[in-house]
C-alpha atoms as a PDB file:
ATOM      1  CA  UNK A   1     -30.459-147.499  49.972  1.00  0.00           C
ATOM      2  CA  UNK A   2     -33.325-147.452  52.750  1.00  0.00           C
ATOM      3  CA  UNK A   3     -35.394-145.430  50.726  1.00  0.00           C
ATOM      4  CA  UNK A   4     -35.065-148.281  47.792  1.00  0.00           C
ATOM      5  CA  UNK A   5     -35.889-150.928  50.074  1.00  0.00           C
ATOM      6  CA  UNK A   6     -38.980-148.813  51.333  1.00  0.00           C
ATOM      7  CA  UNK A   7     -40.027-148.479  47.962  1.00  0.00           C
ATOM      8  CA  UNK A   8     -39.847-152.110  47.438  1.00  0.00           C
ATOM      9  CA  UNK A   9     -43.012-152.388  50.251  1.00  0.00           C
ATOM     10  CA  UNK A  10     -44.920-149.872  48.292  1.00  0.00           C
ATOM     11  CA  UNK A  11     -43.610-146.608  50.511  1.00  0.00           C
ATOM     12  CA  UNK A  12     -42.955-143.214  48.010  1.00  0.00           C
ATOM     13  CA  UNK A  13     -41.999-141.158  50.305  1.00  0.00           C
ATOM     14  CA  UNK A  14     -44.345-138.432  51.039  1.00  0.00           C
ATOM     15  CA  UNK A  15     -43.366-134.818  52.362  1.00  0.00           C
ATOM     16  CA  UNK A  16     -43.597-135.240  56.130  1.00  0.00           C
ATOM     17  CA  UNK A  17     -44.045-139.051  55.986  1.00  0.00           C
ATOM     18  CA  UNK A  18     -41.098-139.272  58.457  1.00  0.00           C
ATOM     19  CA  UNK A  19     -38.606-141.469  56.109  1.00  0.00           C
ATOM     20  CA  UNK A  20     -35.175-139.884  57.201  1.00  0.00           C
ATOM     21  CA  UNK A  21     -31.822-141.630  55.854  1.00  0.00           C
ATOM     22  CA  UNK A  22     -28.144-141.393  57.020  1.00  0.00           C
ATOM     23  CA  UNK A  23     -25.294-142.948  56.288  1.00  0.00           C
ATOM     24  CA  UNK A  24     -21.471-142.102  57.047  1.00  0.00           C
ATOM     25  CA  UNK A  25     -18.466-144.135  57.359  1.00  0.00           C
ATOM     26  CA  UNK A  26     -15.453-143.507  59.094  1.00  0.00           C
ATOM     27  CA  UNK A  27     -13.146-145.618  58.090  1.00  0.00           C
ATOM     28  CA  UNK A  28     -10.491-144.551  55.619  1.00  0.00           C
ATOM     29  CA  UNK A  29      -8.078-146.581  53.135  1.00  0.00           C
ATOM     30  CA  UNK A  30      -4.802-147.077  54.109  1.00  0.00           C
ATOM     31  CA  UNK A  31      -2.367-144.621  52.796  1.00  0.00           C
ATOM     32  CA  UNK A  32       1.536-144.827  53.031  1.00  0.00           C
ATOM     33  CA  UNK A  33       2.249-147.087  55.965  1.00  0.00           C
ATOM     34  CA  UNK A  34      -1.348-146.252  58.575  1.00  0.00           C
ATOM     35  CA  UNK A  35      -3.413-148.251  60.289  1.00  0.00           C
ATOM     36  CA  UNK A  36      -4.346-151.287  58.643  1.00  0.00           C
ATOM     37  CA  UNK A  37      -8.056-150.548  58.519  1.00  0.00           C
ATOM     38  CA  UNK A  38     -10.924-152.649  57.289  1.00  0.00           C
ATOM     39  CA  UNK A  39     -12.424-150.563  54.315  1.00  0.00           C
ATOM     40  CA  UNK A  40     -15.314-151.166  51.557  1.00  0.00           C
ATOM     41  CA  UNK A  41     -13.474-150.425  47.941  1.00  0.00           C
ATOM     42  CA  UNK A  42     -15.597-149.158  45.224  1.00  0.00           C
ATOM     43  CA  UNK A  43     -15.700-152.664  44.108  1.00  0.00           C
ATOM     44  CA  UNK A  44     -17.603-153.578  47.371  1.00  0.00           C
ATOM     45  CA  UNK A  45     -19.874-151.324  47.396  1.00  0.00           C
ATOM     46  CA  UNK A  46     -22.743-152.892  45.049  1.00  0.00           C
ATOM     47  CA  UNK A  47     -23.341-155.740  47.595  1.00  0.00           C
ATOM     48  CA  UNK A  48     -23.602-153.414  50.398  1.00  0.00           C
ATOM     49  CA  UNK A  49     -26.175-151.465  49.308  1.00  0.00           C
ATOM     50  CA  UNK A  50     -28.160-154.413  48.044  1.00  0.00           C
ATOM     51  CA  UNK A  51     -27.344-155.924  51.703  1.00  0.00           C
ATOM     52  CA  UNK A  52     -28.782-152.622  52.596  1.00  0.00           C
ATOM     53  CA  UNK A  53     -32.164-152.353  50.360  1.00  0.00           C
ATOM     54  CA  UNK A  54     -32.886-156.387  51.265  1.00  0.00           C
ATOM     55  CA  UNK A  55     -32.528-155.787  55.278  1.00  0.00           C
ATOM     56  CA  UNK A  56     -34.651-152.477  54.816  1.00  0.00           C
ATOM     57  CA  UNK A  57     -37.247-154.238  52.658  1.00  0.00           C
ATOM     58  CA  UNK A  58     -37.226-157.600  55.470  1.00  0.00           C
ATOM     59  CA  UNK A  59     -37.580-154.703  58.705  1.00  0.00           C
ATOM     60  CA  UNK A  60     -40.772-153.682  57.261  1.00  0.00           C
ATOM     61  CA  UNK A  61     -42.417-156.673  56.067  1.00  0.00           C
ATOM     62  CA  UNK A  62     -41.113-157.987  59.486  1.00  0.00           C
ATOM     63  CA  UNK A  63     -42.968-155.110  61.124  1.00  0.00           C
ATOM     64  CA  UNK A  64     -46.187-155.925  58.705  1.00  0.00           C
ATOM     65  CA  UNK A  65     -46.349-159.163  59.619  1.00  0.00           C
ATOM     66  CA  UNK A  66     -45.567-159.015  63.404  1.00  0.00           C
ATOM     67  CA  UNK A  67     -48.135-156.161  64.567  1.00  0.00           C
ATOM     68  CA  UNK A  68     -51.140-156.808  66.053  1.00  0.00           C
ATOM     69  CA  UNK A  69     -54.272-154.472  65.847  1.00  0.00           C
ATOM     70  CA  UNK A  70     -53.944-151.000  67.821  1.00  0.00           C
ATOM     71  CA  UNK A  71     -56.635-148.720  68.853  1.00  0.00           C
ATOM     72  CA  UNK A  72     -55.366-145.119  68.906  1.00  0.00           C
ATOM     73  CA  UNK A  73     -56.275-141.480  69.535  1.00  0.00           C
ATOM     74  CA  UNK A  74     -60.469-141.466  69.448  1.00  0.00           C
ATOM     75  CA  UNK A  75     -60.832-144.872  69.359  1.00  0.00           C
ATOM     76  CA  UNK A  76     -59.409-145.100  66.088  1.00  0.00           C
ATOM     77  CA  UNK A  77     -58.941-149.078  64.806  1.00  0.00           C
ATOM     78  CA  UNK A  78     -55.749-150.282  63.054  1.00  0.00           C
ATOM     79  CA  UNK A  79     -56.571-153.383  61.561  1.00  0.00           C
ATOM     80  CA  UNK A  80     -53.039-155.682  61.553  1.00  0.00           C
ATOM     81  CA  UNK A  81     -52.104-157.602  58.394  1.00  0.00           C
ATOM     82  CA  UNK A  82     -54.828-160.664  58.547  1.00  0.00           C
ATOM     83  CA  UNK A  83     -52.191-164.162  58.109  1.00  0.00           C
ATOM     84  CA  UNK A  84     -54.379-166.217  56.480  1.00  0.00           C
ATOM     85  CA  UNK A  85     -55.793-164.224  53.475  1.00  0.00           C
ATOM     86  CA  UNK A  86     -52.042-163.254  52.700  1.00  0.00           C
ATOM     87  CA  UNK A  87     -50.652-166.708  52.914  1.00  0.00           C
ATOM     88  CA  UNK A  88     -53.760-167.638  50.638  1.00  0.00           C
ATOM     89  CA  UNK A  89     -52.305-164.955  47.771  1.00  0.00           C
ATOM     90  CA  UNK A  90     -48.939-165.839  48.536  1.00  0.00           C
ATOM     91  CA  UNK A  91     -49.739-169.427  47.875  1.00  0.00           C
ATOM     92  CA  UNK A  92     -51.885-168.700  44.730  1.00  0.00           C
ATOM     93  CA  UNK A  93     -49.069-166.587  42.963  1.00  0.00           C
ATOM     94  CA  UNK A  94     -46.085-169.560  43.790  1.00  0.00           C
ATOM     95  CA  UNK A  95     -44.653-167.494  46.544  1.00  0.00           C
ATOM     96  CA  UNK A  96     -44.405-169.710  48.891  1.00  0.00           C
ATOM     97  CA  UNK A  97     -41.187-172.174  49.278  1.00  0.00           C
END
């Protein structure tokens, strides 16, 4: 579900571009008298993996929109996401609430 909310920021996922997913559970239904365990049925699972792709797609426009320009290796400039011009589009397309 990561990857879907990457794609949702415009990511696809390159060969080497670092996007790694995991995702295990260990919780188990209750069978014949156990533990009385908390488990996500087959039912639930829809609305956790759109919980999932929405909090993936929020971390990185989060990110976007929290970082601040970095010179790196060579004096390399990256340029962070300029506020103004975006809340200008966002504004223009109805985006805003």
């Amino acid at each position: 579900m990561c990857g879907l909310g990457l794609a949702r920021t415009g990511s696809v996922a390159h060969h080497g571009s670092g996007e790694i997913f995991l995702a295990f559970s260990t919780a188990t239904p209750r069978r014949g008298g156990g533990a009385d365990r908390p488990c996500v049925t087959d039912d639930g699972l829809d609305e956790l993996f759109q919980a999932a792709v929405e909090a993936t797609e929020e971390a990185v426009v989060n990110a976007l929109w929290g970082a601040v320009d970095t010179t790196g290796r060579d004096g390399r400039l990256a340029r962070a996401l300029p506020h103004e011009p975006v809340l200008e589009l966002l504004a223009r397309h109805g985006r805003l609430r």
